[in-house]
PDB file of N, CA and C in Angstrom:
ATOM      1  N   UNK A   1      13.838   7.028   5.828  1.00  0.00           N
ATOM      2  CA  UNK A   1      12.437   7.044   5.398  1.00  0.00           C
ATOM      3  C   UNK A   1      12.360   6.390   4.019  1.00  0.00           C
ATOM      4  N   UNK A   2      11.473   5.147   3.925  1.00  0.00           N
ATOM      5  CA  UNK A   2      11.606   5.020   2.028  1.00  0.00           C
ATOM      6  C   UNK A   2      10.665   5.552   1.177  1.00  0.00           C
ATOM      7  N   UNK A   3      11.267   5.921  -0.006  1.00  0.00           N
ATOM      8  CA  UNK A   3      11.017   6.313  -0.641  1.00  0.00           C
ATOM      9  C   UNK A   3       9.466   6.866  -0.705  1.00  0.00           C
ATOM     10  N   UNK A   4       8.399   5.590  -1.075  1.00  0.00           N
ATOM     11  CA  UNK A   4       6.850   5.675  -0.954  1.00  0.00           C
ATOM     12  C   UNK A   4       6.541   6.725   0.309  1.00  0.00           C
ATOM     13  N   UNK A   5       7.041   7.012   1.343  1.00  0.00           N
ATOM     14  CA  UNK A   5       6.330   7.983   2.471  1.00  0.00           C
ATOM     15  C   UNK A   5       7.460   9.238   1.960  1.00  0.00           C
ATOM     16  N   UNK A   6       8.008   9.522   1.045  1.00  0.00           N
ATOM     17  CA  UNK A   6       8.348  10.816   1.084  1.00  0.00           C
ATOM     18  C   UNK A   6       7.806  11.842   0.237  1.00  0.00           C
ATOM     19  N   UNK A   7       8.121  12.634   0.740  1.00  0.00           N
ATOM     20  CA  UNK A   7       7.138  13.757  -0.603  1.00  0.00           C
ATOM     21  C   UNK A   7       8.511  14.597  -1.309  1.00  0.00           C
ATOM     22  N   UNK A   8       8.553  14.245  -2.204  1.00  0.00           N
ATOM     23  CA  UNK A   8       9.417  14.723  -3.483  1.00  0.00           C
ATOM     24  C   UNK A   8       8.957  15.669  -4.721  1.00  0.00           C
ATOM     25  N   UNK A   9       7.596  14.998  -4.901  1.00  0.00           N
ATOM     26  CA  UNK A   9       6.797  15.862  -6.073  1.00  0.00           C
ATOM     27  C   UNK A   9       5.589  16.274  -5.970  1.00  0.00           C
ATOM     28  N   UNK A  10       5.477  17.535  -6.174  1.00  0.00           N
ATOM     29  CA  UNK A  10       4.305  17.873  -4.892  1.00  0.00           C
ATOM     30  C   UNK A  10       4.539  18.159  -3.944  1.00  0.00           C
ATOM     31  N   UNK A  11       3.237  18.315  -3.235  1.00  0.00           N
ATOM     32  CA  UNK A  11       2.786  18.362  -1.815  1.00  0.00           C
ATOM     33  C   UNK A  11       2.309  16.850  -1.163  1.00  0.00           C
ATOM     34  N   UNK A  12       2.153  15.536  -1.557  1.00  0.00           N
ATOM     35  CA  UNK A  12       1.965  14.922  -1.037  1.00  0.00           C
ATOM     36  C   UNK A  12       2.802  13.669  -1.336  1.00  0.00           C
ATOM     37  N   UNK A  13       2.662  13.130   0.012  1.00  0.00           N
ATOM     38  CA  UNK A  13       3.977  11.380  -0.376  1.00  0.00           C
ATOM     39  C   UNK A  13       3.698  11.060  -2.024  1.00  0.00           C
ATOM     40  N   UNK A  14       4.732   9.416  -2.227  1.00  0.00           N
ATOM     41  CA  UNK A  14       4.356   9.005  -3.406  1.00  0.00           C
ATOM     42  C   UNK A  14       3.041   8.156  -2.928  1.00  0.00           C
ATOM     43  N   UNK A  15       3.062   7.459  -1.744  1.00  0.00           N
ATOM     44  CA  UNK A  15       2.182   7.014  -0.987  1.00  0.00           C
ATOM     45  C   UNK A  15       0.814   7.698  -1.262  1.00  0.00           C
ATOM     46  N   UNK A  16       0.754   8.665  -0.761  1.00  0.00           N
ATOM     47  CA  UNK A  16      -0.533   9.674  -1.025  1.00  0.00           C
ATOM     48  C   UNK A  16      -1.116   9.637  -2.551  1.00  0.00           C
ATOM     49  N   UNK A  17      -0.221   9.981  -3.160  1.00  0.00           N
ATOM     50  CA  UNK A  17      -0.497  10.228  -4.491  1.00  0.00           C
ATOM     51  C   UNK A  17      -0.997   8.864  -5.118  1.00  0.00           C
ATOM     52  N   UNK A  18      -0.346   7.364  -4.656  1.00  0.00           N
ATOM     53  CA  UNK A  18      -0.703   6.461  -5.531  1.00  0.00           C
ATOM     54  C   UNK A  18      -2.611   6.093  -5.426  1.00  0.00           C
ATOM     55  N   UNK A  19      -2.729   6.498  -4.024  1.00  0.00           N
ATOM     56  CA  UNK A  19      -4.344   6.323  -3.444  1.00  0.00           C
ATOM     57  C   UNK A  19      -4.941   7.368  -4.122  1.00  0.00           C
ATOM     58  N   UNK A  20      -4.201   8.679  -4.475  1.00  0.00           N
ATOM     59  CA  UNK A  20      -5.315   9.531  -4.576  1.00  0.00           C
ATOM     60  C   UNK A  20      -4.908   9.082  -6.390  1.00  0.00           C
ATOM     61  N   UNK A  21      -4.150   8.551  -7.281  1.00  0.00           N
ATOM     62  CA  UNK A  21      -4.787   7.995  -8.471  1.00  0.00           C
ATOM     63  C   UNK A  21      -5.730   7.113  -8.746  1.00  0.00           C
ATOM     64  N   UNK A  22      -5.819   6.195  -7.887  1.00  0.00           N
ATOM     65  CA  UNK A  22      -6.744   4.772  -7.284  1.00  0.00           C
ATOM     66  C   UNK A  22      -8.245   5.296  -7.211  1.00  0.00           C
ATOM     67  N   UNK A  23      -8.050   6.145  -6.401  1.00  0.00           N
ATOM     68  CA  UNK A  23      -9.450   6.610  -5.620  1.00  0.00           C
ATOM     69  C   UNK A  23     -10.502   6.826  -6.646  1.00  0.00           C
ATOM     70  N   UNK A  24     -10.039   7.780  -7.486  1.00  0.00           N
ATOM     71  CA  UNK A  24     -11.585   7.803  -8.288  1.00  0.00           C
ATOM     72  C   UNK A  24     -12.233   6.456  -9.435  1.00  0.00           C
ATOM     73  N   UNK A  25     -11.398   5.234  -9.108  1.00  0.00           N
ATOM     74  CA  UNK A  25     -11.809   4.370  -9.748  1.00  0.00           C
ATOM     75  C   UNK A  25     -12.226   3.294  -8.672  1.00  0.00           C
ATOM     76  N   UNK A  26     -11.860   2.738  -7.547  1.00  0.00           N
ATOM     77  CA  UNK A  26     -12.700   2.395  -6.907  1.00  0.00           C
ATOM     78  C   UNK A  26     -12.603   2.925  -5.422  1.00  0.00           C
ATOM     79  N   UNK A  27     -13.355   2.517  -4.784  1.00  0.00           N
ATOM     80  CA  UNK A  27     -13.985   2.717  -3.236  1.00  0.00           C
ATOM     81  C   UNK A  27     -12.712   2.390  -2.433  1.00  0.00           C
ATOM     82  N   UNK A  28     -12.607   3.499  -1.580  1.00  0.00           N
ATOM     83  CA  UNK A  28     -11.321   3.651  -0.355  1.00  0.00           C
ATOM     84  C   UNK A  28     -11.556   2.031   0.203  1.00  0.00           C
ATOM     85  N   UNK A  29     -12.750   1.441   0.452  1.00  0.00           N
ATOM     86  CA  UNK A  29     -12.743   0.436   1.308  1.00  0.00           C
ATOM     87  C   UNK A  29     -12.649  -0.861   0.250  1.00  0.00           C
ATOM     88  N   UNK A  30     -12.115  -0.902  -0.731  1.00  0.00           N
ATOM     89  CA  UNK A  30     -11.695  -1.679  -1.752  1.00  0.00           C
ATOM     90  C   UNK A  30      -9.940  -1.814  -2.083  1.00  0.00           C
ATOM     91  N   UNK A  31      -9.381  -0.961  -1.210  1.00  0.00           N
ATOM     92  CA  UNK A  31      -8.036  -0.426  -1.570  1.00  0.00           C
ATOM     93  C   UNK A  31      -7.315  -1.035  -0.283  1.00  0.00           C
ATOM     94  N   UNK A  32      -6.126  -2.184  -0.199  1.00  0.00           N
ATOM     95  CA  UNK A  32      -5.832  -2.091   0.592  1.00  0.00           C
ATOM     96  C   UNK A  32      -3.981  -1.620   0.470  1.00  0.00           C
ATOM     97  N   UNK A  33      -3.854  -1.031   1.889  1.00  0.00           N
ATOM     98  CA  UNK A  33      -2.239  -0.794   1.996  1.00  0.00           C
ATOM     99  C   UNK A  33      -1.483  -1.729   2.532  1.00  0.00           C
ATOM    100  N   UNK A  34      -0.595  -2.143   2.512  1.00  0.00           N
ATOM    101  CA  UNK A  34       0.158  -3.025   3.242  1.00  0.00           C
ATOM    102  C   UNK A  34       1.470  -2.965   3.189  1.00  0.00           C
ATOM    103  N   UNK A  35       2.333  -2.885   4.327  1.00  0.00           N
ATOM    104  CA  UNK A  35       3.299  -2.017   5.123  1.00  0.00           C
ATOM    105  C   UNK A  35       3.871  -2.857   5.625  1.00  0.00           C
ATOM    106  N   UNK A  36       5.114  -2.564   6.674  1.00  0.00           N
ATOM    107  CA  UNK A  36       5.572  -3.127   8.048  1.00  0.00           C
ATOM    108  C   UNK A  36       5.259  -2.022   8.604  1.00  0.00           C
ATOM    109  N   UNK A  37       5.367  -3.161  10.009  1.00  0.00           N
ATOM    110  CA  UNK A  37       5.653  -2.305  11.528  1.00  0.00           C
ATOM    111  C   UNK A  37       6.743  -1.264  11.362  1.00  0.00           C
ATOM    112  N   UNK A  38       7.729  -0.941  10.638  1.00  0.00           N
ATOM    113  CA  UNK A  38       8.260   0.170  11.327  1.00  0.00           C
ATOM    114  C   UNK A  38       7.511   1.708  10.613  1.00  0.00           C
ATOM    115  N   UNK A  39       6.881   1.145   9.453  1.00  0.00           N
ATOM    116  CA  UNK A  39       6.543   2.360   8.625  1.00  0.00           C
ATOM    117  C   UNK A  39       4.824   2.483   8.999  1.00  0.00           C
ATOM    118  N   UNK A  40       4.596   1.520  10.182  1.00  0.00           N
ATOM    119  CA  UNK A  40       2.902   1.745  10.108  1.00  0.00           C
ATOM    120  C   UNK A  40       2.324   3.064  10.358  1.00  0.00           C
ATOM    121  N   UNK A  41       3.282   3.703  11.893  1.00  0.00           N
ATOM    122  CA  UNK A  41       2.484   4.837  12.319  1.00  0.00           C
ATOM    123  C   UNK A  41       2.811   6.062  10.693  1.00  0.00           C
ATOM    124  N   UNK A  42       3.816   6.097  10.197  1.00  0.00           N
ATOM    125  CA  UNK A  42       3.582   7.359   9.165  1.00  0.00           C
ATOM    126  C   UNK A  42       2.815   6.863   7.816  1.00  0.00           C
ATOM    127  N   UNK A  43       2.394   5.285   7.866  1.00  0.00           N
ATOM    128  CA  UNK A  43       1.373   5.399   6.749  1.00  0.00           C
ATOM    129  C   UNK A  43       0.366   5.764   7.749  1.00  0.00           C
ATOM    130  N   UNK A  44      -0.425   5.600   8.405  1.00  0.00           N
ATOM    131  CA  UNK A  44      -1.353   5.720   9.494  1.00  0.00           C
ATOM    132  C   UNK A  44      -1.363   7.343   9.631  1.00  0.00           C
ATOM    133  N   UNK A  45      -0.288   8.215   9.612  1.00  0.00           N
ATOM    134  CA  UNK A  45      -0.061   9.596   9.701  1.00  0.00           C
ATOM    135  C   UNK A  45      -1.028  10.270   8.274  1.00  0.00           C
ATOM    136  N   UNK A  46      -0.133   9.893   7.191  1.00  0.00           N
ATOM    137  CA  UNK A  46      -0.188  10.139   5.774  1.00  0.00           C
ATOM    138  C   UNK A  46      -1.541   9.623   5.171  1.00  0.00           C
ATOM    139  N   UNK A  47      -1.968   8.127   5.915  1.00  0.00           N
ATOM    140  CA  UNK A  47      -3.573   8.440   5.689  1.00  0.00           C
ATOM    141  C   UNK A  47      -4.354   8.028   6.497  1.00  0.00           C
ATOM    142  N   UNK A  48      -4.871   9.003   7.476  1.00  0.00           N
ATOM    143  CA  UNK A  48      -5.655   8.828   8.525  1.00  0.00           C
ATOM    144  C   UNK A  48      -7.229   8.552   8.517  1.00  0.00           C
ATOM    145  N   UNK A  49      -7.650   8.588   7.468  1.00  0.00           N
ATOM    146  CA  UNK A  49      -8.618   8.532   7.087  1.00  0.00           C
ATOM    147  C   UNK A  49      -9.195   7.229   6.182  1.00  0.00           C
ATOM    148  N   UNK A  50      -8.122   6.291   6.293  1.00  0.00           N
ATOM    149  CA  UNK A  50      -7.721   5.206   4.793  1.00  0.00           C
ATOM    150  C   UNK A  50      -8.745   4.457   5.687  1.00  0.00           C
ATOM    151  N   UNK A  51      -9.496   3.062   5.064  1.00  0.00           N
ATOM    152  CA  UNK A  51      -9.875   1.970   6.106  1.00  0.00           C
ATOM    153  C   UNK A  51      -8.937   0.560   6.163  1.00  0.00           C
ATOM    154  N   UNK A  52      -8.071   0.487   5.605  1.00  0.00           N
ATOM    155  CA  UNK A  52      -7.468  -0.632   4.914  1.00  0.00           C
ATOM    156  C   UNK A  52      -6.415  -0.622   5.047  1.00  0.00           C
ATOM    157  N   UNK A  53      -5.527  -0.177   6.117  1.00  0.00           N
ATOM    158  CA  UNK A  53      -3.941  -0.390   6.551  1.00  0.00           C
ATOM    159  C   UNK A  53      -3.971  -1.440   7.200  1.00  0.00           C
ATOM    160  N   UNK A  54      -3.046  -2.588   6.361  1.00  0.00           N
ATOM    161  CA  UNK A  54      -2.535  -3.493   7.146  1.00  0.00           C
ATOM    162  C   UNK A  54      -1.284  -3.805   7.437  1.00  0.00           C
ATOM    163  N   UNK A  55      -0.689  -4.328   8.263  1.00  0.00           N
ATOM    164  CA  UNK A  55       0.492  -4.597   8.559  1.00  0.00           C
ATOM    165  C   UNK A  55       1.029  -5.691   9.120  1.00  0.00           C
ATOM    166  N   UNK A  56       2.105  -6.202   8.683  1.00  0.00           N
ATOM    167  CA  UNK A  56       2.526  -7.683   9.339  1.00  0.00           C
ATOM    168  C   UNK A  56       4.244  -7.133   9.446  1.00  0.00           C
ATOM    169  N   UNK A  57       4.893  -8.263  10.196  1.00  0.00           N
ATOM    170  CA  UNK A  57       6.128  -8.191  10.995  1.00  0.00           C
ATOM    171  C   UNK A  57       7.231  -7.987   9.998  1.00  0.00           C
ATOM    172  N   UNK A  58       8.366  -6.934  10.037  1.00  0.00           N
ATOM    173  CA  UNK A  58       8.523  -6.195   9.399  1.00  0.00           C
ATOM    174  C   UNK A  58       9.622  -6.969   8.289  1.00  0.00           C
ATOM    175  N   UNK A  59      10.122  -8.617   8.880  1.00  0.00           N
ATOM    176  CA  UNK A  59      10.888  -9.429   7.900  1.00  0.00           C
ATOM    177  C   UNK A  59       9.840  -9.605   6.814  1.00  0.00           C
ATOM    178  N   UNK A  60       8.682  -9.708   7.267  1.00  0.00           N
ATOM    179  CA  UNK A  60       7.288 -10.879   6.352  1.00  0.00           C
ATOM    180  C   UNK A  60       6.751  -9.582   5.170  1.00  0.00           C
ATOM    181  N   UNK A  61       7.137  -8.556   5.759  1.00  0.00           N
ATOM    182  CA  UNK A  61       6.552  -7.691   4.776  1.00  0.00           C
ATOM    183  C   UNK A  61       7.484  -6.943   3.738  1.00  0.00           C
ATOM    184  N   UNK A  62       8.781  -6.811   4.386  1.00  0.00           N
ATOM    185  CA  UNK A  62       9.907  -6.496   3.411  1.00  0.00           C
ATOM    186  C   UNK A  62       9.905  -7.294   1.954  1.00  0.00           C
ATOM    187  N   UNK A  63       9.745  -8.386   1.492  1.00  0.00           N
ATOM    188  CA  UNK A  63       9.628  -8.442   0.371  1.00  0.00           C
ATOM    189  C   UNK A  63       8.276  -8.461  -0.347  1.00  0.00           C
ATOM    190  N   UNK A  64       8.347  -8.027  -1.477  1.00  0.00           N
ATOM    191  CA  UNK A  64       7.227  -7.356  -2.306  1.00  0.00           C
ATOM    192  C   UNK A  64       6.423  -8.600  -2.429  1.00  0.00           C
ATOM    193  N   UNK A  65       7.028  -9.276  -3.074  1.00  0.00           N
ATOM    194  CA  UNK A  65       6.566 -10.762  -3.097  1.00  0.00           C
ATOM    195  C   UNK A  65       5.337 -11.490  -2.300  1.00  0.00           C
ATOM    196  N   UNK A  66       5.915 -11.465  -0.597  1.00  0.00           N
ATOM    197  CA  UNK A  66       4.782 -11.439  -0.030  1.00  0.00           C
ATOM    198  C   UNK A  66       3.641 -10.817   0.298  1.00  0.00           C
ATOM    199  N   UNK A  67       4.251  -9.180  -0.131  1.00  0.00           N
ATOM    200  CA  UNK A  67       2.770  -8.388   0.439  1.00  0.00           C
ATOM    201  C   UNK A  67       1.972  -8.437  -0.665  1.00  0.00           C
ATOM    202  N   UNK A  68       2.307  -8.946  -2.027  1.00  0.00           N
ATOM    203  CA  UNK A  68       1.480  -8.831  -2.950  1.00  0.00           C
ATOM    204  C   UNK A  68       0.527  -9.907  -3.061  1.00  0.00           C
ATOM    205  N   UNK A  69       1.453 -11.265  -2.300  1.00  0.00           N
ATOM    206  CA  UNK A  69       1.047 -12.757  -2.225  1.00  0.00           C
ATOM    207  C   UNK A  69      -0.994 -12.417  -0.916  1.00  0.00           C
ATOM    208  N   UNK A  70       0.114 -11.725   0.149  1.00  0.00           N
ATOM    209  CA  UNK A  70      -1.186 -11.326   1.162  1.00  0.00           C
ATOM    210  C   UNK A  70      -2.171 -10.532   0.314  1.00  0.00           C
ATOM    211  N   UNK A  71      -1.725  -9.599  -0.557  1.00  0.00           N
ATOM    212  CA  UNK A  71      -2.857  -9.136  -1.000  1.00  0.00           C
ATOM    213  C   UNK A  71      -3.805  -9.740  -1.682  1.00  0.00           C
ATOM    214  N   UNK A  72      -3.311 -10.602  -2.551  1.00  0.00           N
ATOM    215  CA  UNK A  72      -4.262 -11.470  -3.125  1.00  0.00           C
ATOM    216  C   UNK A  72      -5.458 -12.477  -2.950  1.00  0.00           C
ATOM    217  N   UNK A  73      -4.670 -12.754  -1.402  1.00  0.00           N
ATOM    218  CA  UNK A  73      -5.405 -13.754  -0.533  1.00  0.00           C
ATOM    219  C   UNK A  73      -6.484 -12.851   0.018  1.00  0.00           C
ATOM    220  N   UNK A  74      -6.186 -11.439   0.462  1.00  0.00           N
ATOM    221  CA  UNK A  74      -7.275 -10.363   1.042  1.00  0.00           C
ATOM    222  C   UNK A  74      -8.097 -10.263   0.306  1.00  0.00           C
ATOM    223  N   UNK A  75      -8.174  -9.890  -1.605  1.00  0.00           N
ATOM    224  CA  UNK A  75      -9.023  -9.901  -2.319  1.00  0.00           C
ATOM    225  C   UNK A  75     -10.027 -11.467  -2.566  1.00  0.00           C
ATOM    226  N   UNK A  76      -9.205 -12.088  -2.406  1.00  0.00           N
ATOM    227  CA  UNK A  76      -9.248 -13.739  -2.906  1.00  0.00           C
ATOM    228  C   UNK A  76     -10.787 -14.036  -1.884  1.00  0.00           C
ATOM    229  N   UNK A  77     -10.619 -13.813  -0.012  1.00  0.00           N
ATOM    230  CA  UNK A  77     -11.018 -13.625   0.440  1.00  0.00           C
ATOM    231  C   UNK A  77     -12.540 -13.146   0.207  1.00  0.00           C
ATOM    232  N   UNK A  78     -12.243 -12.010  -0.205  1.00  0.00           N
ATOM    233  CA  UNK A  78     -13.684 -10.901  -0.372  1.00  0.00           C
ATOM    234  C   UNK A  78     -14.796 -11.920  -1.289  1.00  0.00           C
ATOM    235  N   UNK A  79     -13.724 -11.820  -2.801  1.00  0.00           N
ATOM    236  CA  UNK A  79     -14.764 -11.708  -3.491  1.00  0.00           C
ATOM    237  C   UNK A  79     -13.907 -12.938  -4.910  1.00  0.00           C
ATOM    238  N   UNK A  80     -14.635 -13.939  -5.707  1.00  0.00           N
ATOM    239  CA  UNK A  80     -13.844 -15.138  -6.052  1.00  0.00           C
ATOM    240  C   UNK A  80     -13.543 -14.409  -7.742  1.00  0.00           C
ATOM    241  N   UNK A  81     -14.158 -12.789  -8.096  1.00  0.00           N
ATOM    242  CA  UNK A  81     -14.085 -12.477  -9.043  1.00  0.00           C
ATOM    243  C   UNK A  81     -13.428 -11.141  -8.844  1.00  0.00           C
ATOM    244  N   UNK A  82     -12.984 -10.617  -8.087  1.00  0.00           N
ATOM    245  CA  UNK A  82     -12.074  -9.948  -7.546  1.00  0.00           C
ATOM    246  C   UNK A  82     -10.821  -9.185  -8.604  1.00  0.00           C
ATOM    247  N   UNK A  83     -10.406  -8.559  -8.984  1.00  0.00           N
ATOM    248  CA  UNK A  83      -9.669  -7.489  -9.774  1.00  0.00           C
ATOM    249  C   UNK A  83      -8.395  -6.731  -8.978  1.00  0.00           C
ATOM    250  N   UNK A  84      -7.395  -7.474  -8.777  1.00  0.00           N
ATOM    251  CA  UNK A  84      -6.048  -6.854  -8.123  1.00  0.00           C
ATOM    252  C   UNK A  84      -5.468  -6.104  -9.156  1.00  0.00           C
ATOM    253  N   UNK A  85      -4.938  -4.963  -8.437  1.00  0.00           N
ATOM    254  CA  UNK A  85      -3.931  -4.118  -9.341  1.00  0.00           C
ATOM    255  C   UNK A  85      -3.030  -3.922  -8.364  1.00  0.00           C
ATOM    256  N   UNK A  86      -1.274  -3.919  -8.516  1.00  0.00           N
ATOM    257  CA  UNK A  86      -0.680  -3.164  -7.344  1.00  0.00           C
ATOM    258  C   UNK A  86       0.288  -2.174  -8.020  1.00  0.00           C
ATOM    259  N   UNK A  87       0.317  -1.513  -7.000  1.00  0.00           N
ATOM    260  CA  UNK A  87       1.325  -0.448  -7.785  1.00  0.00           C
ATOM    261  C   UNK A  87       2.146  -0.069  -6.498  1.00  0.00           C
ATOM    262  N   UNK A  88       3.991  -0.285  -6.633  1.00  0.00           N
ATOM    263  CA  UNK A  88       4.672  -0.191  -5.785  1.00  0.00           C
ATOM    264  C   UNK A  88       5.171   1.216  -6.400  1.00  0.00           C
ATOM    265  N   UNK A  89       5.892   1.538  -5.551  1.00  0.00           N
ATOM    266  CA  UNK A  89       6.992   2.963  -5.497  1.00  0.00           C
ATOM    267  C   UNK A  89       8.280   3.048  -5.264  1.00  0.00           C
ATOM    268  N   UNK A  90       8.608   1.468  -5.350  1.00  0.00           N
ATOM    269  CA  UNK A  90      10.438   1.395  -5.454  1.00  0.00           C
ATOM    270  C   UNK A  90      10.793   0.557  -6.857  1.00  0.00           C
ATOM    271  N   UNK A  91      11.411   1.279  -7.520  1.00  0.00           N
ATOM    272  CA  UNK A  91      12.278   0.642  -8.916  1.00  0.00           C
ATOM    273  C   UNK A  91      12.381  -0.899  -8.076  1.00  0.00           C
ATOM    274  N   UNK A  92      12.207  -1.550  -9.076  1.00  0.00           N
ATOM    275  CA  UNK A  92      12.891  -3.346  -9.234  1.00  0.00           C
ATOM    276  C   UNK A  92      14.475  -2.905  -9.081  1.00  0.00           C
ATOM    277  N   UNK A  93      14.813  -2.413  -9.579  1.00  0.00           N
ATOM    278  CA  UNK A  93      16.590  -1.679  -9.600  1.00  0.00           C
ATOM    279  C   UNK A  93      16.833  -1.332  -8.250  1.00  0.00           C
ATOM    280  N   UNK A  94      16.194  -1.043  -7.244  1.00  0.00           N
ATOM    281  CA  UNK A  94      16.976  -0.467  -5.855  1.00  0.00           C
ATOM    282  C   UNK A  94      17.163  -1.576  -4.802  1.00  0.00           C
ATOM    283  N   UNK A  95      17.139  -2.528  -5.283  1.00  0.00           N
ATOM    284  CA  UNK A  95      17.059  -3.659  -4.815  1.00  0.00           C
ATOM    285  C   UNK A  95      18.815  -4.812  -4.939  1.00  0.00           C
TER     286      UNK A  95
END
C-alpha cells in the first residue's frame, strides 16, 4: 500500500487529510486527484464522495513529473488564470 492511502496519523489516510487541508480553501470540484490504476479503487474507497479522481495507466502515472505535468494541462484547460498547488505524500528521498 503507499504511503498517501495509509493512515498512520490519525484516523484518516495522508490522502484524506491532504483534501481535507485543501478543502476549506477551495471547492471539492476545483481539486483534482490523480492516481494509477492499481491504487484507483482505494482512492475511490477513501474518497467516495470526491468529483475529481483521475487516473491514467499505471507506468504514465508513476512518475510525479507527469501527474503534475497532467495536472496542469487539467487546470490549463479550465481556466487561462488558473492557480495550481500540489502537494505529494512521498519524500523526494524514497525514491
Amino acid at each position: 500500500m503507499p504511503k498517501q492511502l495509509l493512515t498512520l496519523l490519525g484516523k484518516r489516510s495522508f490522502l484524506q487529510q491532504a483534501v481535507d487541508r485543501v478543502l476549506p480553501l477551495v471547492p471539492a470540484k476545483n481539486i483534482f486527484v490523480i492516481t494509477n490504476e492499481a491504487q484507483l479503487p482505494e482512492v475511490r474507497k477513501q474518497l467516495p464522495r470526491f468529483p475529481n479522481r483521475i487516473w491514467s495507466p499505471s507506468r504514465w502515472a508513476a512518475t510525479r513529473c507527469a501527474a503534475v505535468t497532467l495536472g496542469a494541462a487539467l487546470v490549463g484547460a479550465r481556466s487561462t488564470t488558473g492557480v495550481m498547488a500540489v502537494f505529494a505524500c512521498r519524500s523526494c528521498h524514497s525514491r
